[in-house]
N, C-alpha and C. Protein backbone atom coordinates (compact mmCIF):
# COMPACT_ATOMS: atom_id res chain seq x y z
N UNK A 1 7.12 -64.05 -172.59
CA UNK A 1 8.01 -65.08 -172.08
C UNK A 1 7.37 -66.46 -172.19
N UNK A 2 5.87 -66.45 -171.52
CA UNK A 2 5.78 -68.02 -171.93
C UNK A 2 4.40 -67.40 -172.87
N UNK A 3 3.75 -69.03 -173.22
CA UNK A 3 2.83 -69.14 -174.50
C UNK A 3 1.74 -68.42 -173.63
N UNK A 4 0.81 -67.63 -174.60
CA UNK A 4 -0.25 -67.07 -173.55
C UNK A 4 -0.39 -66.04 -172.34
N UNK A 5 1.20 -65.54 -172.80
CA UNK A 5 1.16 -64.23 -172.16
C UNK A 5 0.59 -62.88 -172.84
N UNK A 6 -0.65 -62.21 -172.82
CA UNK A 6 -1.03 -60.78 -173.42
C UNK A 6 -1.32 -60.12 -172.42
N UNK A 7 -1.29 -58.89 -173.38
CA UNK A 7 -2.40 -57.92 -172.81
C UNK A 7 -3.64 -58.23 -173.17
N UNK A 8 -4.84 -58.25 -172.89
CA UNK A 8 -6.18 -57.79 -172.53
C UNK A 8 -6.69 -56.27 -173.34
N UNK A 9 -6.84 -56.36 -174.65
CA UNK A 9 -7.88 -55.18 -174.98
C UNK A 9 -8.73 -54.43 -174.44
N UNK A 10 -8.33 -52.87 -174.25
CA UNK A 10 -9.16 -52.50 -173.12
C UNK A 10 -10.70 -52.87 -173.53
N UNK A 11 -10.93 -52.61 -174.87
CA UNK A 11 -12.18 -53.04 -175.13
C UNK A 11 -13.09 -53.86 -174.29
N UNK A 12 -12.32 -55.10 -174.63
CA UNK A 12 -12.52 -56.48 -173.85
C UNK A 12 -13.03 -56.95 -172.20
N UNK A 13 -11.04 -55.90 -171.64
CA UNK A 13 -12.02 -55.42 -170.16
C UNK A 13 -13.01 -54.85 -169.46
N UNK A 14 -12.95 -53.76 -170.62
CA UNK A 14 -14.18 -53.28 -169.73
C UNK A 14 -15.37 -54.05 -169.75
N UNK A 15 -15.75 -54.38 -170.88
CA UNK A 15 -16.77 -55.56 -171.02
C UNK A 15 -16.81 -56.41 -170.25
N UNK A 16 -15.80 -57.32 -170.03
CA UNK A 16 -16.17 -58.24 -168.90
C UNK A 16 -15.62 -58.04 -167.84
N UNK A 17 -14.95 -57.09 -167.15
CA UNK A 17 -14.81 -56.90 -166.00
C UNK A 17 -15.70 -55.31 -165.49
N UNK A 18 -17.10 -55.15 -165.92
CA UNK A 18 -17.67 -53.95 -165.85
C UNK A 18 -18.46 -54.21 -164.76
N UNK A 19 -18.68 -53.58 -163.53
CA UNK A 19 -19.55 -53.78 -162.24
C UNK A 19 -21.05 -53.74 -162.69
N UNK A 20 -21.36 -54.96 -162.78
CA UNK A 20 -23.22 -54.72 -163.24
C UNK A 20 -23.66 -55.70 -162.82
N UNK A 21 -25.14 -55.78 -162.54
CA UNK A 21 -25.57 -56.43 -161.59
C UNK A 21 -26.30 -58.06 -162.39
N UNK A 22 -26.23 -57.65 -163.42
CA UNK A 22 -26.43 -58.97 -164.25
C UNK A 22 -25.21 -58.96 -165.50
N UNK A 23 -25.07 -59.92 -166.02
CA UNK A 23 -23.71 -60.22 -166.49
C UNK A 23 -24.26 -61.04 -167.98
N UNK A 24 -24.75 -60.27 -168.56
CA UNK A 24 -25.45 -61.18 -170.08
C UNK A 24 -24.54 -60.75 -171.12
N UNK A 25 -24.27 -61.99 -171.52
CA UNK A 25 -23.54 -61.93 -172.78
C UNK A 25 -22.04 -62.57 -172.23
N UNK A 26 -21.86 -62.53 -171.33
CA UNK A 26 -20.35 -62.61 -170.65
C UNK A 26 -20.01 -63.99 -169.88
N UNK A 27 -19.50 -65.31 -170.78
CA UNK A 27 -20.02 -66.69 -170.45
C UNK A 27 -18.39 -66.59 -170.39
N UNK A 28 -17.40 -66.12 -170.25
CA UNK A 28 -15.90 -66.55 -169.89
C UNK A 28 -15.55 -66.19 -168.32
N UNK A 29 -14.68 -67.35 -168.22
CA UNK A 29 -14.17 -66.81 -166.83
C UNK A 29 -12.58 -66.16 -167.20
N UNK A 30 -12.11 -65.06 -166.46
CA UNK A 30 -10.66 -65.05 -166.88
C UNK A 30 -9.77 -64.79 -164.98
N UNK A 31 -8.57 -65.37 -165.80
CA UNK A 31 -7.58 -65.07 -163.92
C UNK A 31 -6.37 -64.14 -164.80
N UNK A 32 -6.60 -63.21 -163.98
CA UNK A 32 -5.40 -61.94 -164.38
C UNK A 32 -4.75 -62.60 -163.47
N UNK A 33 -3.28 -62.63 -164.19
CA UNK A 33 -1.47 -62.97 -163.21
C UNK A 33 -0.89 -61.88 -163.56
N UNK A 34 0.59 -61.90 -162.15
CA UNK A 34 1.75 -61.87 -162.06
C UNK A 34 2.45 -62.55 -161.74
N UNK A 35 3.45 -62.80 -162.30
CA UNK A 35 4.60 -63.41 -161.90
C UNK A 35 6.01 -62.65 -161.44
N UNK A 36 6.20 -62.70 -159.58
CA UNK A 36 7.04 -61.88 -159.40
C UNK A 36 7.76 -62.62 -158.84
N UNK A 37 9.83 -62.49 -158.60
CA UNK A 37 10.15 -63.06 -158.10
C UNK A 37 10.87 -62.59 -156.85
N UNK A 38 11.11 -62.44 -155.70
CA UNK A 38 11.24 -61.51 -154.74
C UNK A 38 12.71 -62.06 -154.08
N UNK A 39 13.48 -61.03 -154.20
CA UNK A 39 14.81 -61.14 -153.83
C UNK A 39 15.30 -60.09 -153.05
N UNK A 40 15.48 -60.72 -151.62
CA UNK A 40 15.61 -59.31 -150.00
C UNK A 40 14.27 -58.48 -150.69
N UNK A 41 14.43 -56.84 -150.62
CA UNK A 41 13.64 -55.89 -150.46
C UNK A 41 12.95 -55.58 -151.81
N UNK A 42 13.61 -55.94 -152.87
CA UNK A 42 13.23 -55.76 -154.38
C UNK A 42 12.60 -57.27 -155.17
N UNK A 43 12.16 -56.44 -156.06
CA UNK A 43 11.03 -58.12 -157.00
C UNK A 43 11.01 -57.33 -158.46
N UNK A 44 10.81 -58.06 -158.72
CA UNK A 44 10.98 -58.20 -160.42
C UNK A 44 9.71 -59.15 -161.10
N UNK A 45 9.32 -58.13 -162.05
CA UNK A 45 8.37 -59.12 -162.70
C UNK A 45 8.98 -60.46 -164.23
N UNK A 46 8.33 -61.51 -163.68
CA UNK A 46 8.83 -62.12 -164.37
C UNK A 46 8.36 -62.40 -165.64
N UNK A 47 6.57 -62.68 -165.46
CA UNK A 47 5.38 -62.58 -166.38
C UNK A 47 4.33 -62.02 -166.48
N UNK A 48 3.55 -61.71 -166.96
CA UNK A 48 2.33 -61.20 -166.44
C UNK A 48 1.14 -61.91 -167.59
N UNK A 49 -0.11 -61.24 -167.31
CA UNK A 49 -1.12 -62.07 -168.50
C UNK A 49 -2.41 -62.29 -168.20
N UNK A 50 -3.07 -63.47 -168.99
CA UNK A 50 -4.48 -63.44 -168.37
C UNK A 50 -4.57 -65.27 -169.27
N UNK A 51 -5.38 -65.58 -168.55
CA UNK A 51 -6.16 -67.18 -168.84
C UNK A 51 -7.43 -66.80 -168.72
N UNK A 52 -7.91 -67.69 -170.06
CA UNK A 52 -9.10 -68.02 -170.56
C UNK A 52 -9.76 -68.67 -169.71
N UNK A 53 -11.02 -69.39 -169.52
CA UNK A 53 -11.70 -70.83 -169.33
C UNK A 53 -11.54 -71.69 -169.99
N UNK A 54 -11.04 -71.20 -171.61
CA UNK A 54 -11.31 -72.02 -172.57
C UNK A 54 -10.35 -73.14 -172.80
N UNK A 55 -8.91 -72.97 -173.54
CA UNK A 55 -8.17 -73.48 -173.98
C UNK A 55 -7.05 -74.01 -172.65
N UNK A 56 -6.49 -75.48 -172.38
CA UNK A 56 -6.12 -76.16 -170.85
C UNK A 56 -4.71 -76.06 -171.37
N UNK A 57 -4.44 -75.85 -172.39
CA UNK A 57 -2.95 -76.18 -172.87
C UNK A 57 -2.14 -74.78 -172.10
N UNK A 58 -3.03 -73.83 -172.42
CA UNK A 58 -2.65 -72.50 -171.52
C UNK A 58 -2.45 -72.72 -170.40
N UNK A 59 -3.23 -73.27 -169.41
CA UNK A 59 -3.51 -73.95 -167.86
C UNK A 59 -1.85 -74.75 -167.56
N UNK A 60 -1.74 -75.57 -168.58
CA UNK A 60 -0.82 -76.71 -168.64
C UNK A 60 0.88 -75.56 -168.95
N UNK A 61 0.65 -74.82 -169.63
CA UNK A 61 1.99 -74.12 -169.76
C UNK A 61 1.92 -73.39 -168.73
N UNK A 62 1.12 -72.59 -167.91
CA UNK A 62 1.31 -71.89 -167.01
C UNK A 62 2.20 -72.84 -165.48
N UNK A 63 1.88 -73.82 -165.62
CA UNK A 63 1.83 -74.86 -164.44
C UNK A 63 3.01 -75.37 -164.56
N UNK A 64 4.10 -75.54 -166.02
CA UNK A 64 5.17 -76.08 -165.94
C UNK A 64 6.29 -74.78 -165.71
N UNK A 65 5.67 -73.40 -166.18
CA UNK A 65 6.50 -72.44 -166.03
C UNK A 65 6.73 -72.26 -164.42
N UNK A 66 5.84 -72.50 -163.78
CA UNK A 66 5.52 -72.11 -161.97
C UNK A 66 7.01 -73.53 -161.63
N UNK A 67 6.48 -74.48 -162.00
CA UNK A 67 7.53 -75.66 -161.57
C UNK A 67 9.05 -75.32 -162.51
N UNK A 68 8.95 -74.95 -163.36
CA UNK A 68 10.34 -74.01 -163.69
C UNK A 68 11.26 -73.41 -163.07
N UNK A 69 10.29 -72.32 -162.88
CA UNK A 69 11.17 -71.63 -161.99
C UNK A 69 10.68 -71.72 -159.96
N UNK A 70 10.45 -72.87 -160.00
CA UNK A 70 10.53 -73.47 -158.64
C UNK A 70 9.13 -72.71 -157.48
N UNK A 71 8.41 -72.23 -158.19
CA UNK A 71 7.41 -71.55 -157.03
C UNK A 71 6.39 -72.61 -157.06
């Protein structure tokens, strides 16, 4: 739905989201989303995904989609 919505290679996750007590090799930060919209007792997903550290244009589309659809 918007720019910069994926899945995450499990590959990938496990790598950087693996419980270890030092973290070498692994210089990204990432924020796993949902986007749900909740109507009475039921919700619906609207987006889902993950952001980099890297690239702001991602940051910047995420931020106009939120003011989009009004949350």
């Amino acid at each position: 739905m918007f720019p910069g919505s994926l899945l995450m290679k499990q590959k990938k996750f496990l790598y950087n989201f693996k419980n270890v007590r030092w973290a070498r090799g692994r210089h990204e930060t990432y924020l796993c989303y949902v986007v749900k919209r909740r109507d009475s007792a039921t919700s619906c997903s609207l987006d889902f995904g993950y952001l980099r550290n890297k690239p702001l244009d991602e940051v910047d589309d995420l931020r106009d989609a939120f003011k989009i659809l009004g949350l």
